[in-house]
Structure formats: structure tokens, C-alpha cells
PDB file of N, CA and C in Angstrom:
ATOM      1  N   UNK A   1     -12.553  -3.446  65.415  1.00  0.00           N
ATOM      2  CA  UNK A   1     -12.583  -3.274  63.966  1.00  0.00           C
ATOM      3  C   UNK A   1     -11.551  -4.213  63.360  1.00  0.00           C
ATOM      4  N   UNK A   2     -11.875  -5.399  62.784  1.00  0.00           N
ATOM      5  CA  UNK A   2     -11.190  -5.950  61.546  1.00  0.00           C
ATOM      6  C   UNK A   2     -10.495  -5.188  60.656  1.00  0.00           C
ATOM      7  N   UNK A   3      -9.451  -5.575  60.687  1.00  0.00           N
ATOM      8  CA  UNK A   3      -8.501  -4.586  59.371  1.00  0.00           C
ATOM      9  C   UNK A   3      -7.962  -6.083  58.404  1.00  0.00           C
ATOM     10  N   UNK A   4      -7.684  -5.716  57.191  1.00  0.00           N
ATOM     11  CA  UNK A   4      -7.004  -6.724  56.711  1.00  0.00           C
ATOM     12  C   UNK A   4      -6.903  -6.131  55.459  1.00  0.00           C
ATOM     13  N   UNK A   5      -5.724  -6.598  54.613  1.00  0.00           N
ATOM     14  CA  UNK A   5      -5.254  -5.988  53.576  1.00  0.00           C
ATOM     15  C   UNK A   5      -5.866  -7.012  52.254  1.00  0.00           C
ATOM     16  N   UNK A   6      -6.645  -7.968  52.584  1.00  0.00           N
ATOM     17  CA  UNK A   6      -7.354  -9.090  51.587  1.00  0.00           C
ATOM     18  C   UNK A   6      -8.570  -8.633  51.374  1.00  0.00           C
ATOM     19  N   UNK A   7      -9.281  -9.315  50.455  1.00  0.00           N
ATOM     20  CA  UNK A   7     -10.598  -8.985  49.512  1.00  0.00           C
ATOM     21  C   UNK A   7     -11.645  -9.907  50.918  1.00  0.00           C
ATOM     22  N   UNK A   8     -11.327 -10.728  51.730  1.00  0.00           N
ATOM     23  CA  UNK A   8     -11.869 -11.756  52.162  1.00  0.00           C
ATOM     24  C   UNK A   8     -11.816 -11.887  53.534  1.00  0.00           C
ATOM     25  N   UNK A   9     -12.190 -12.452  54.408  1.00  0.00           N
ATOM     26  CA  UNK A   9     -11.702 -12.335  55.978  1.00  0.00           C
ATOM     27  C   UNK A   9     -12.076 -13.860  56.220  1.00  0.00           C
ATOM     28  N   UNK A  10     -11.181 -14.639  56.372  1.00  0.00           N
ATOM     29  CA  UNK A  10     -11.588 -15.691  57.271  1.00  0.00           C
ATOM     30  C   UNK A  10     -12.610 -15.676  58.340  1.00  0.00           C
ATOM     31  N   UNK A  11     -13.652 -17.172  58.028  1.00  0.00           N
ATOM     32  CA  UNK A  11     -14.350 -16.947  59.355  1.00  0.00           C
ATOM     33  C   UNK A  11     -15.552 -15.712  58.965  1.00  0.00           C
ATOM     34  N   UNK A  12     -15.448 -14.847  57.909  1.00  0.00           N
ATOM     35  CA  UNK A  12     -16.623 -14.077  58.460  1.00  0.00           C
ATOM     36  C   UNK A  12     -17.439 -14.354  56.667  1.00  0.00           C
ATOM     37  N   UNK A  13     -18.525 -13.659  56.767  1.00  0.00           N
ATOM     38  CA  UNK A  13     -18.952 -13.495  55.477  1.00  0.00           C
ATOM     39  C   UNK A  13     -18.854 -11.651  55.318  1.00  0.00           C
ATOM     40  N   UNK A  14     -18.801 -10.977  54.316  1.00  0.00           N
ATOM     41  CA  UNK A  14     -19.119  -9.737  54.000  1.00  0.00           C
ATOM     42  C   UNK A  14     -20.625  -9.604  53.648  1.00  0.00           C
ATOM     43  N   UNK A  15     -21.435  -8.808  54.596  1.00  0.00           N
ATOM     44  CA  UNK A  15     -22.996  -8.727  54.417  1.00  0.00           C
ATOM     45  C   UNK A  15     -23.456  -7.487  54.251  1.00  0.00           C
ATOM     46  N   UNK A  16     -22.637  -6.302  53.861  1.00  0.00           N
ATOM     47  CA  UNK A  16     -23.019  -5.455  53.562  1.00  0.00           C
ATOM     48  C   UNK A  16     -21.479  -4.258  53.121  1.00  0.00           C
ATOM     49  N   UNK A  17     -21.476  -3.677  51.900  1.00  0.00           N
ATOM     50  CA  UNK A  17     -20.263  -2.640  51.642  1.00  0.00           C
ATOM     51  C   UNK A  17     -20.395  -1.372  51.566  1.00  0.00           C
ATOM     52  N   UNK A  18     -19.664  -0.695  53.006  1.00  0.00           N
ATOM     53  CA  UNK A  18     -20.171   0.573  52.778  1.00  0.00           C
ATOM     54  C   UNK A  18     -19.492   2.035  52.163  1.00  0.00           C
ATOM     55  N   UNK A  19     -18.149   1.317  51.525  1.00  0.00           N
ATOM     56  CA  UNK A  19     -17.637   2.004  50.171  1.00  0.00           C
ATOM     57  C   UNK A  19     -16.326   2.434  51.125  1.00  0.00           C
ATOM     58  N   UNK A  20     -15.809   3.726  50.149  1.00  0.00           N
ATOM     59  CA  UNK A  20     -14.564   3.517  50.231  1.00  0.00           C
ATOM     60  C   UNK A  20     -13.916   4.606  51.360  1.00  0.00           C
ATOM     61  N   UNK A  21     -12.999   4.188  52.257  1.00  0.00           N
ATOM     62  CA  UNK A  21     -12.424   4.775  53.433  1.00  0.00           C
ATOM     63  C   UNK A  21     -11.126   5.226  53.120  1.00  0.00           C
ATOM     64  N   UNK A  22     -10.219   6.453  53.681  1.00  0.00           N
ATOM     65  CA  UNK A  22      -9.222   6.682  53.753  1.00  0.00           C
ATOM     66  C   UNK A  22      -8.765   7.704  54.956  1.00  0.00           C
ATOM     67  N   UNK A  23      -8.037   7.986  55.140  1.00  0.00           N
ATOM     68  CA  UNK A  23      -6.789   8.440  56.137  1.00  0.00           C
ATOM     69  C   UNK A  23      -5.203   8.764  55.044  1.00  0.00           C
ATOM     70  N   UNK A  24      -5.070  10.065  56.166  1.00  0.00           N
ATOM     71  CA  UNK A  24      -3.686  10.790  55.515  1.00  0.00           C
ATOM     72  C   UNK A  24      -3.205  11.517  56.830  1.00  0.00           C
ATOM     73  N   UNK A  25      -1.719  11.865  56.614  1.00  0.00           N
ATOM     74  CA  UNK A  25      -1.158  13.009  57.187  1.00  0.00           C
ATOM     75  C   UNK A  25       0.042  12.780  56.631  1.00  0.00           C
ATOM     76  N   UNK A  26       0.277  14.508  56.715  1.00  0.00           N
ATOM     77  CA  UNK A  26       1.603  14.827  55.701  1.00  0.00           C
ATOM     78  C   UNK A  26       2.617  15.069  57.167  1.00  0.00           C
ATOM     79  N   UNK A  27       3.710  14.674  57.300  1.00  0.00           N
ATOM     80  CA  UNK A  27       4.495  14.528  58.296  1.00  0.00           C
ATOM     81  C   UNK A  27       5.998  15.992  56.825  1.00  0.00           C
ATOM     82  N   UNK A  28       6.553  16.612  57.874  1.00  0.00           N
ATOM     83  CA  UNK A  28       7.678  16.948  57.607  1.00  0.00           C
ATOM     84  C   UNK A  28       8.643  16.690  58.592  1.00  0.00           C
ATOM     85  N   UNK A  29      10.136  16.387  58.024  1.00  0.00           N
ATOM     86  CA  UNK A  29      11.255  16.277  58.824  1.00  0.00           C
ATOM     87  C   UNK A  29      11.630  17.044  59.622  1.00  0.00           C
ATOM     88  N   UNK A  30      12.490  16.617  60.964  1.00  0.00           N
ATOM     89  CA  UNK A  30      12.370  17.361  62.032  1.00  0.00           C
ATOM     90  C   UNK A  30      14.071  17.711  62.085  1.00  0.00           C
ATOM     91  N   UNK A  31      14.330  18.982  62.177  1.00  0.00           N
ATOM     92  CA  UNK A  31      15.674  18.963  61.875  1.00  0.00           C
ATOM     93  C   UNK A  31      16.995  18.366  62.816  1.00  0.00           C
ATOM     94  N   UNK A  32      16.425  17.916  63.898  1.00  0.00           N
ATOM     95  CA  UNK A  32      17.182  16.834  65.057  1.00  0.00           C
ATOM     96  C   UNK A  32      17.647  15.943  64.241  1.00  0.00           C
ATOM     97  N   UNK A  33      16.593  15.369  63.484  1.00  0.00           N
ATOM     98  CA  UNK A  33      16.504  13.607  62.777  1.00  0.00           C
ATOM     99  C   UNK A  33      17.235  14.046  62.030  1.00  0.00           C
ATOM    100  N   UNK A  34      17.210  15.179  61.052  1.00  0.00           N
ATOM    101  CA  UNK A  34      18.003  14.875  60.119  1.00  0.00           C
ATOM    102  C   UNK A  34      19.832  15.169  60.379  1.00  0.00           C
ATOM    103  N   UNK A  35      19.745  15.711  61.481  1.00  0.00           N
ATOM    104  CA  UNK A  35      21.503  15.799  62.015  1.00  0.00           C
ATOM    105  C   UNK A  35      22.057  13.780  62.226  1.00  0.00           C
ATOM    106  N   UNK A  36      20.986  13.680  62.865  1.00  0.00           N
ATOM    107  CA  UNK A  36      21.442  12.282  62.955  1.00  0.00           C
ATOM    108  C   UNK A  36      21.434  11.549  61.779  1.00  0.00           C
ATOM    109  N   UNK A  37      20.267  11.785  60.970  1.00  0.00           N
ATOM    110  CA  UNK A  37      20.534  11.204  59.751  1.00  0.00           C
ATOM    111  C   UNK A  37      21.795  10.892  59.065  1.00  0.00           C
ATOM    112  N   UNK A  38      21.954  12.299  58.752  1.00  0.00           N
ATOM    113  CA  UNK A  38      23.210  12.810  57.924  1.00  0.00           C
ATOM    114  C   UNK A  38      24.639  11.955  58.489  1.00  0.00           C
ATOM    115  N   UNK A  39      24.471  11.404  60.311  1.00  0.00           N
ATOM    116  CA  UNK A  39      25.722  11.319  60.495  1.00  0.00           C
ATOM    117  C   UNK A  39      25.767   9.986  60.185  1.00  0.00           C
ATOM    118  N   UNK A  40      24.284   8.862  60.456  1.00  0.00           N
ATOM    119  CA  UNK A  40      24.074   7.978  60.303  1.00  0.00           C
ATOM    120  C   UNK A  40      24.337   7.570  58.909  1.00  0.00           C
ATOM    121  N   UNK A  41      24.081   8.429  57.530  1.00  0.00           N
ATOM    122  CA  UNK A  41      24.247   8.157  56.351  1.00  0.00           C
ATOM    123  C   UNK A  41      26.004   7.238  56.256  1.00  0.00           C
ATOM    124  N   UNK A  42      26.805   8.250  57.275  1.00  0.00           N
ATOM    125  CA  UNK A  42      28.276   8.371  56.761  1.00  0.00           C
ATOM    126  C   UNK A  42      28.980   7.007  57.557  1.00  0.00           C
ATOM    127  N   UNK A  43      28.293   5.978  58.433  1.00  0.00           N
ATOM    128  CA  UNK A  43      28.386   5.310  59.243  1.00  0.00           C
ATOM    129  C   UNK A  43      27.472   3.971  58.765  1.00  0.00           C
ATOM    130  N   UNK A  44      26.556   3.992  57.954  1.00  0.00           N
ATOM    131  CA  UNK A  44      25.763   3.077  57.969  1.00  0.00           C
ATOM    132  C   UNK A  44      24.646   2.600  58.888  1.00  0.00           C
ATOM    133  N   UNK A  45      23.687   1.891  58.546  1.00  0.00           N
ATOM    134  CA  UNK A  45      22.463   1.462  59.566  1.00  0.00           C
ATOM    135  C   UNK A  45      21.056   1.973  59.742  1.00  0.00           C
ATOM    136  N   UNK A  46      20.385   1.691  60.386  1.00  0.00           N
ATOM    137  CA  UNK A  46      19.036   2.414  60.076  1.00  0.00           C
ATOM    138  C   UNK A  46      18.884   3.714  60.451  1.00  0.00           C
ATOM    139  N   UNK A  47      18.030   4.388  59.962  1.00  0.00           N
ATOM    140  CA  UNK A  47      18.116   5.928  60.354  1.00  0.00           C
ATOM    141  C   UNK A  47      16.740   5.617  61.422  1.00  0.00           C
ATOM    142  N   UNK A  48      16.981   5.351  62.859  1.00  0.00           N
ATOM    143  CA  UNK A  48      15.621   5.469  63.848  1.00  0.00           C
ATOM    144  C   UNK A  48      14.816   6.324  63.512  1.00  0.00           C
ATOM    145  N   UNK A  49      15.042   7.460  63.354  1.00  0.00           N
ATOM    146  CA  UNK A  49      14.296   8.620  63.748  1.00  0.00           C
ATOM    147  C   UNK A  49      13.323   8.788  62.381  1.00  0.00           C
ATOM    148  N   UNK A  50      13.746   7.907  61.096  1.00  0.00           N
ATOM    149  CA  UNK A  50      13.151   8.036  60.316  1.00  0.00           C
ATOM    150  C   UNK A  50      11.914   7.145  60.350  1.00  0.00           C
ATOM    151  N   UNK A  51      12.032   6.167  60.983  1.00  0.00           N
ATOM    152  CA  UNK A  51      11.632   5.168  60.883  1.00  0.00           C
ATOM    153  C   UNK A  51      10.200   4.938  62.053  1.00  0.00           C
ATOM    154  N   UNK A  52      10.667   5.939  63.568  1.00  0.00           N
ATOM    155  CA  UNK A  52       9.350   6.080  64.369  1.00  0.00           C
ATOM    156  C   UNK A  52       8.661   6.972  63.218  1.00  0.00           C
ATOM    157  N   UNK A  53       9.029   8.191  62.601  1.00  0.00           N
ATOM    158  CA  UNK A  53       8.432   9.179  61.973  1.00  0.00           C
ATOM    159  C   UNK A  53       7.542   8.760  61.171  1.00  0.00           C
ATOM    160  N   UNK A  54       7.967   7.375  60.576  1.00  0.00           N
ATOM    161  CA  UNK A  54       7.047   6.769  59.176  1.00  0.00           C
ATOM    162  C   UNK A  54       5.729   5.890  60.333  1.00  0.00           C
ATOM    163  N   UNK A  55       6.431   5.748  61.100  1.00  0.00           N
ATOM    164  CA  UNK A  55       5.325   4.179  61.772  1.00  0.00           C
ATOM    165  C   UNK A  55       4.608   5.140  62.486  1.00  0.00           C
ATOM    166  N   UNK A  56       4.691   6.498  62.808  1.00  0.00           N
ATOM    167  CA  UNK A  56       3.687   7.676  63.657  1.00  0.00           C
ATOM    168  C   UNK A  56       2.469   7.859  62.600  1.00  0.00           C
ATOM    169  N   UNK A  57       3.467   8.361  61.675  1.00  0.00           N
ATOM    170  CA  UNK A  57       2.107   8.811  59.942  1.00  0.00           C
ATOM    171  C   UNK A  57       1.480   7.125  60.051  1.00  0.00           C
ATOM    172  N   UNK A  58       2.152   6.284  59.976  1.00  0.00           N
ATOM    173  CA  UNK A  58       1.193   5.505  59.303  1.00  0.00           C
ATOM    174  C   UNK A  58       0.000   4.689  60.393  1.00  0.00           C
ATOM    175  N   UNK A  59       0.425   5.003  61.795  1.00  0.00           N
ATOM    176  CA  UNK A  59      -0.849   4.576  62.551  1.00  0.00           C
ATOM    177  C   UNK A  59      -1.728   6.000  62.610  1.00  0.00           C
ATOM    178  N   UNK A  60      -1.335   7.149  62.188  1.00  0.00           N
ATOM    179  CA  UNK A  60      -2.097   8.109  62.577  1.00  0.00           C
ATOM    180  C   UNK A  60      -3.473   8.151  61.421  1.00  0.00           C
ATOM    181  N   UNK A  61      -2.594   7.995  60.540  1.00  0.00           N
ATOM    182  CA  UNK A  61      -3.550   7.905  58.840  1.00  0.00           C
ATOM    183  C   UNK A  61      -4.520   6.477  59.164  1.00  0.00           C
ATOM    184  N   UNK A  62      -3.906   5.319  59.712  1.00  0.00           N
ATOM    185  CA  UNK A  62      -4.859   4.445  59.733  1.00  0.00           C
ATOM    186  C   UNK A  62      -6.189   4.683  61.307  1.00  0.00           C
ATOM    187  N   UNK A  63      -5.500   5.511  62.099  1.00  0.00           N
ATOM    188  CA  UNK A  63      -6.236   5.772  62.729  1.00  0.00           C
ATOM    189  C   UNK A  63      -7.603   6.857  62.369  1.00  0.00           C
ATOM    190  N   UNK A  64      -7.447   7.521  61.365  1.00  0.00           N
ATOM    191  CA  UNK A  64      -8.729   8.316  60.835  1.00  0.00           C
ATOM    192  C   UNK A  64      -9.156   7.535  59.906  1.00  0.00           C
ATOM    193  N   UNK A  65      -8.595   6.365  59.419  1.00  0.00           N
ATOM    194  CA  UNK A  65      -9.218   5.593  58.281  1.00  0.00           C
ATOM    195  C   UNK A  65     -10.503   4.890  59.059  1.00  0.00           C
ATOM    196  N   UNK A  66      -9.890   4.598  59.974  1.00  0.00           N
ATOM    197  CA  UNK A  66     -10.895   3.372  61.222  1.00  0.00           C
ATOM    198  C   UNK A  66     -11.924   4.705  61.569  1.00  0.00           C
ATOM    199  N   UNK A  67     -11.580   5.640  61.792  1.00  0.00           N
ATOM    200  CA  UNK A  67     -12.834   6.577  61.982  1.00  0.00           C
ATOM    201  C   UNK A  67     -13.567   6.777  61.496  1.00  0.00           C
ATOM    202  N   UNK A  68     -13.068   6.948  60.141  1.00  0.00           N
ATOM    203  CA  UNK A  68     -14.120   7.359  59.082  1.00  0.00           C
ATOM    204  C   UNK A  68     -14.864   6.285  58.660  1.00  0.00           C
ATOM    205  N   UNK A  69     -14.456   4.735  59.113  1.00  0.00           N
ATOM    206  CA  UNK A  69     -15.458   3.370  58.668  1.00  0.00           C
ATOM    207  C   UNK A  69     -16.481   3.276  60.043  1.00  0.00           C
ATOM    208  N   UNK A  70     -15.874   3.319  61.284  1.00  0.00           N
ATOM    209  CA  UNK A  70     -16.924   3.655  62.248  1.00  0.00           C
ATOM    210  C   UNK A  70     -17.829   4.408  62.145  1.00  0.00           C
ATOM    211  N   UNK A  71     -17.424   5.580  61.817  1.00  0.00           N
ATOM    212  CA  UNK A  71     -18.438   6.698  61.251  1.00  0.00           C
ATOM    213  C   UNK A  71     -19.515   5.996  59.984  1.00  0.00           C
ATOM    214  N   UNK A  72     -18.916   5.320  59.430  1.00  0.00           N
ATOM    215  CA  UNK A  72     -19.960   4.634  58.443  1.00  0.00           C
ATOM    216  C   UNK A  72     -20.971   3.843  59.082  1.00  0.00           C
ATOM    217  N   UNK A  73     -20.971   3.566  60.441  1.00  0.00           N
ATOM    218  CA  UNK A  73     -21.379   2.097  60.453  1.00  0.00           C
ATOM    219  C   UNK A  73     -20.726   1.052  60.378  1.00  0.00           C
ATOM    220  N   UNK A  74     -19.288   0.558  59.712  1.00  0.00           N
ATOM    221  CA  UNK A  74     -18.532  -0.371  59.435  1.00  0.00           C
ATOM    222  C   UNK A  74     -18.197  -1.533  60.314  1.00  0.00           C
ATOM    223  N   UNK A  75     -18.059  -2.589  60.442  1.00  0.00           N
ATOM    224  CA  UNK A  75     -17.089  -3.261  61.579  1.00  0.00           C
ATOM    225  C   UNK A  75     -15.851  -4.071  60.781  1.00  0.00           C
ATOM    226  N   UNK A  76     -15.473  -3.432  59.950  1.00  0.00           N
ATOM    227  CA  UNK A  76     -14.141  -3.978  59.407  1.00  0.00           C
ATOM    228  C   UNK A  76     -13.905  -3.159  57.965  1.00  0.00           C
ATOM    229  N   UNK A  77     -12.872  -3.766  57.574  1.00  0.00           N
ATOM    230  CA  UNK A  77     -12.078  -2.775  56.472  1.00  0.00           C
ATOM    231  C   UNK A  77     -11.192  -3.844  55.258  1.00  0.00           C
ATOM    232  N   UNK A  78     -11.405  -4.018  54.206  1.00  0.00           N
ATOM    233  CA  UNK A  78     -10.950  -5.090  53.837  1.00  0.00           C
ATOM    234  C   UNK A  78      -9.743  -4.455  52.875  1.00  0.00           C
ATOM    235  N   UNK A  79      -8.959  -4.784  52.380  1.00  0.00           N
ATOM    236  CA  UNK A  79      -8.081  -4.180  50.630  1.00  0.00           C
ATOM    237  C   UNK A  79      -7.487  -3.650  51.245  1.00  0.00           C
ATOM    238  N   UNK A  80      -7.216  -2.964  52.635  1.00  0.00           N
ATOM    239  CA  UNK A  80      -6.336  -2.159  52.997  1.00  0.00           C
ATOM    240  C   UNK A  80      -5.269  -1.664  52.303  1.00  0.00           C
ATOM    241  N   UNK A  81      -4.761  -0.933  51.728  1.00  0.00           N
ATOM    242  CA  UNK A  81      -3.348  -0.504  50.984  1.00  0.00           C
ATOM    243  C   UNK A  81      -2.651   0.994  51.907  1.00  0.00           C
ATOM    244  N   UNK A  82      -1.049   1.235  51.623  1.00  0.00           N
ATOM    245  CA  UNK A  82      -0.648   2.374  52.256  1.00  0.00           C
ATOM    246  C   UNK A  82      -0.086   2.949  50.854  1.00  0.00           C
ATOM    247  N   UNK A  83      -0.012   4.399  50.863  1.00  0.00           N
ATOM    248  CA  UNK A  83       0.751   4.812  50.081  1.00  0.00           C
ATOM    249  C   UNK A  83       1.354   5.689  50.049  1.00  0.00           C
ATOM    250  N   UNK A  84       2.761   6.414  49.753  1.00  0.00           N
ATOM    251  CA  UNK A  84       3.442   7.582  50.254  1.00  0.00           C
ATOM    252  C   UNK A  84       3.557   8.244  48.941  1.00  0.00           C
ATOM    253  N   UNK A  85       3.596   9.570  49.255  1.00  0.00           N
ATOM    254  CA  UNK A  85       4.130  10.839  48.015  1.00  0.00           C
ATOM    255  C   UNK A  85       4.903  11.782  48.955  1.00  0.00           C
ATOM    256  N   UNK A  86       5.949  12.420  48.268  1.00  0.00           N
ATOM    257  CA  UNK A  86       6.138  13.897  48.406  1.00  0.00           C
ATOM    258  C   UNK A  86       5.253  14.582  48.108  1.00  0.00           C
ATOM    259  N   UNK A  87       5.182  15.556  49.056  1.00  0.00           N
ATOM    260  CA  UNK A  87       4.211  16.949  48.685  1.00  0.00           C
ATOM    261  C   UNK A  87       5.069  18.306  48.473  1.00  0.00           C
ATOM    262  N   UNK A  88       6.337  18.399  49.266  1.00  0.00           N
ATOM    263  CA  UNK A  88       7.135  19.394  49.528  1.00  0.00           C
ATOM    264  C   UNK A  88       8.665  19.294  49.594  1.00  0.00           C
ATOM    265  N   UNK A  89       9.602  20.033  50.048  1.00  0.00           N
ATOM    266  CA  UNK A  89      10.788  19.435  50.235  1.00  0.00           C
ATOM    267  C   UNK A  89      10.622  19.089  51.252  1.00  0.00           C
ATOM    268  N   UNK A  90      11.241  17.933  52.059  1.00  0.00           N
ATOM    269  CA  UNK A  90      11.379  17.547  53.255  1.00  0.00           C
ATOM    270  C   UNK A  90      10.004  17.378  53.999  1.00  0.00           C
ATOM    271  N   UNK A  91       8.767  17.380  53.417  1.00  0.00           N
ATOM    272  CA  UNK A  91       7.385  16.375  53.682  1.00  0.00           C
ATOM    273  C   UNK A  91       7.222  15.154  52.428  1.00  0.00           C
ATOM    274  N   UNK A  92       6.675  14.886  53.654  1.00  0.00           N
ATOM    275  CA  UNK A  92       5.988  13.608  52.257  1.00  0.00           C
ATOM    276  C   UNK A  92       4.649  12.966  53.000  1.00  0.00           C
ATOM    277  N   UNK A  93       3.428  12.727  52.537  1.00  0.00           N
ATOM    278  CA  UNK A  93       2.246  12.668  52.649  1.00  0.00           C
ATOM    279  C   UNK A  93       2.132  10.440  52.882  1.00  0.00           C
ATOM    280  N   UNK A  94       1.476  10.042  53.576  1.00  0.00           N
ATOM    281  CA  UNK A  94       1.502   9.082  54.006  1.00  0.00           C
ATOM    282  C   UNK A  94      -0.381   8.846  53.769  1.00  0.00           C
ATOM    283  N   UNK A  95      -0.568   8.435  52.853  1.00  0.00           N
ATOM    284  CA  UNK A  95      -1.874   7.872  52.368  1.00  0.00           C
ATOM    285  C   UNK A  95      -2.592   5.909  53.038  1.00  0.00           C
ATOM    286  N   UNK A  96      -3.695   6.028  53.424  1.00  0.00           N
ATOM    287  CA  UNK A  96      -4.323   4.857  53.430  1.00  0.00           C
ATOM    288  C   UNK A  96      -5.788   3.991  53.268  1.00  0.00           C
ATOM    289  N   UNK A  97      -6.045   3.633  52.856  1.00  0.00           N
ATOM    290  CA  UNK A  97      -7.002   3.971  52.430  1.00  0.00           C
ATOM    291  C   UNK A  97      -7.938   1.903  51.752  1.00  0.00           C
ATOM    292  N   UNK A  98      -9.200   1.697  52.099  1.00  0.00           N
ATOM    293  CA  UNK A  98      -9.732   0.417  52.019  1.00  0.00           C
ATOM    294  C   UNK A  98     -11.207   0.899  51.721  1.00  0.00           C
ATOM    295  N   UNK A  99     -11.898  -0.385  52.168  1.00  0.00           N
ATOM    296  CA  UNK A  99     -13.262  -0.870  51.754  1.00  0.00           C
ATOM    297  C   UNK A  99     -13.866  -1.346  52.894  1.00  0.00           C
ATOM    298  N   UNK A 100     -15.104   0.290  52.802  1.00  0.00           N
ATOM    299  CA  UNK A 100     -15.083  -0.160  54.764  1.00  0.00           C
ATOM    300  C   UNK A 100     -16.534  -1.223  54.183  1.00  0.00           C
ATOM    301  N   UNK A 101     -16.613  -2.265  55.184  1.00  0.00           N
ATOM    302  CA  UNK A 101     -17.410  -3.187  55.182  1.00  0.00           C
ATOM    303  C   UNK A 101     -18.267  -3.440  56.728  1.00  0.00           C
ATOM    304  N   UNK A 102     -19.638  -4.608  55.872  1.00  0.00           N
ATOM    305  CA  UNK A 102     -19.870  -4.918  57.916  1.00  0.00           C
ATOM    306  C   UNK A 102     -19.761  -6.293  57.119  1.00  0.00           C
ATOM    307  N   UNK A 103     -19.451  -7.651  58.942  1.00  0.00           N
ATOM    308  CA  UNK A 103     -19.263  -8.815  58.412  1.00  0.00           C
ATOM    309  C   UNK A 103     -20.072  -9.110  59.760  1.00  0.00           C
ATOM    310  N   UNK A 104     -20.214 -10.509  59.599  1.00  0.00           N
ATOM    311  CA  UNK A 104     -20.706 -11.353  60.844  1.00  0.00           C
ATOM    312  C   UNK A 104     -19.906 -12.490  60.115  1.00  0.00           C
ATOM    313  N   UNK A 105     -19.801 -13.374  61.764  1.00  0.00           N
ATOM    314  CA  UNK A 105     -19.575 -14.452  62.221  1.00  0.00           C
ATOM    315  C   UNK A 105     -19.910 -15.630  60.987  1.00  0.00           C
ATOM    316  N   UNK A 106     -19.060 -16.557  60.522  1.00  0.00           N
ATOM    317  CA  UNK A 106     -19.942 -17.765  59.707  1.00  0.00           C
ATOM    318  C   UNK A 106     -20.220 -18.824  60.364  1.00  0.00           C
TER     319      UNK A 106
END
């Protein structure tokens, strides 16, 4: 499956659109991460634990996105976008969501 965050794909033509795809999961904080967080805040540097947590949601969400375009029929996904909200205290919802398409070869 072609993914790409452009209107266009090199190399292929778009020959058919089979509308619009998305993927989600709401992740909440794990209270380990946030001990480290907190100590990490007072020290400086990246917070790891925040950071596998975001890159977990966001292949998991793109992983039902790709499902739900397979499920279409699709062989690619074009516009790709991600997007995050709070939903709760200490969740926040990890959105993604494109234009599932089929392409061939030019």
C-alpha cells in the first residue's frame, strides 16, 4: 500500500477514488512515564516514554487507516494528514485519516 501525504504520487496515475479513510486510538498516560516525566521535566531533554507512546498511537491509527482502504479495494492512500486532541485528563486521541485511492503504474 502506497501512503503519501500529497494529492499526487509519482510514477503512478490515480484511476479510480474510493473516498475517505481514517484510523484513531485514544492512548492514556501510563503512570511509570509520567514519574519519569516529571523528573525529566526538572533536568531537561526528551521525555522517551512520551515519545514511543505517540509513535505506538500513531502507527496503530495508521494501521486501521490501511485497513479500512484495503477493505475498500484501495492500493494507496493519498492527503494523508495526522491529528491529535485531548479527550480526557491525561488521554489524548491520535487521529488519521486520507483518500483511499487505486493507481497503476505510468
Amino acid at each position: 500500500m502506497l501512503i503519501v501525504n500529497t494529492e499526487t504520487i509519482p510514477g503512478q496515475n490515480i484511476v479510480e477514488m474510493k473516498g475517505l479513510v481514517s484510523g484513531n486510538t485514544i492512548r492514556a498516560k501510563h503512570i511509570g512515564r509520567d514519574i519519569g516525566a516529571g523528573l525529566k521535566n526538572l533536568v531537561g531533554g526528551e521525555l522517551k516514554g512520551y515519545t514511543e507512546l505517540l509513535s505506538e498511537a500513531r502507527r496503530e491509527a495508521m494501521d486501521r487507516m490501511i485497513a479500512e482502504a484495503t477493505a475498500m479495494g484501495a492500493n494507496a492512500i493519498v492527503n494523508v494528514r495526522f491529528s491529535t486532541s485531548a479527550i480526557a485528563g491525561g488521554a489524548a486521541e491520535l487521529y488519521s485519516y486520507g483518500t483511499a485511492v487505486v493507481t497503476e503504474s505510468v
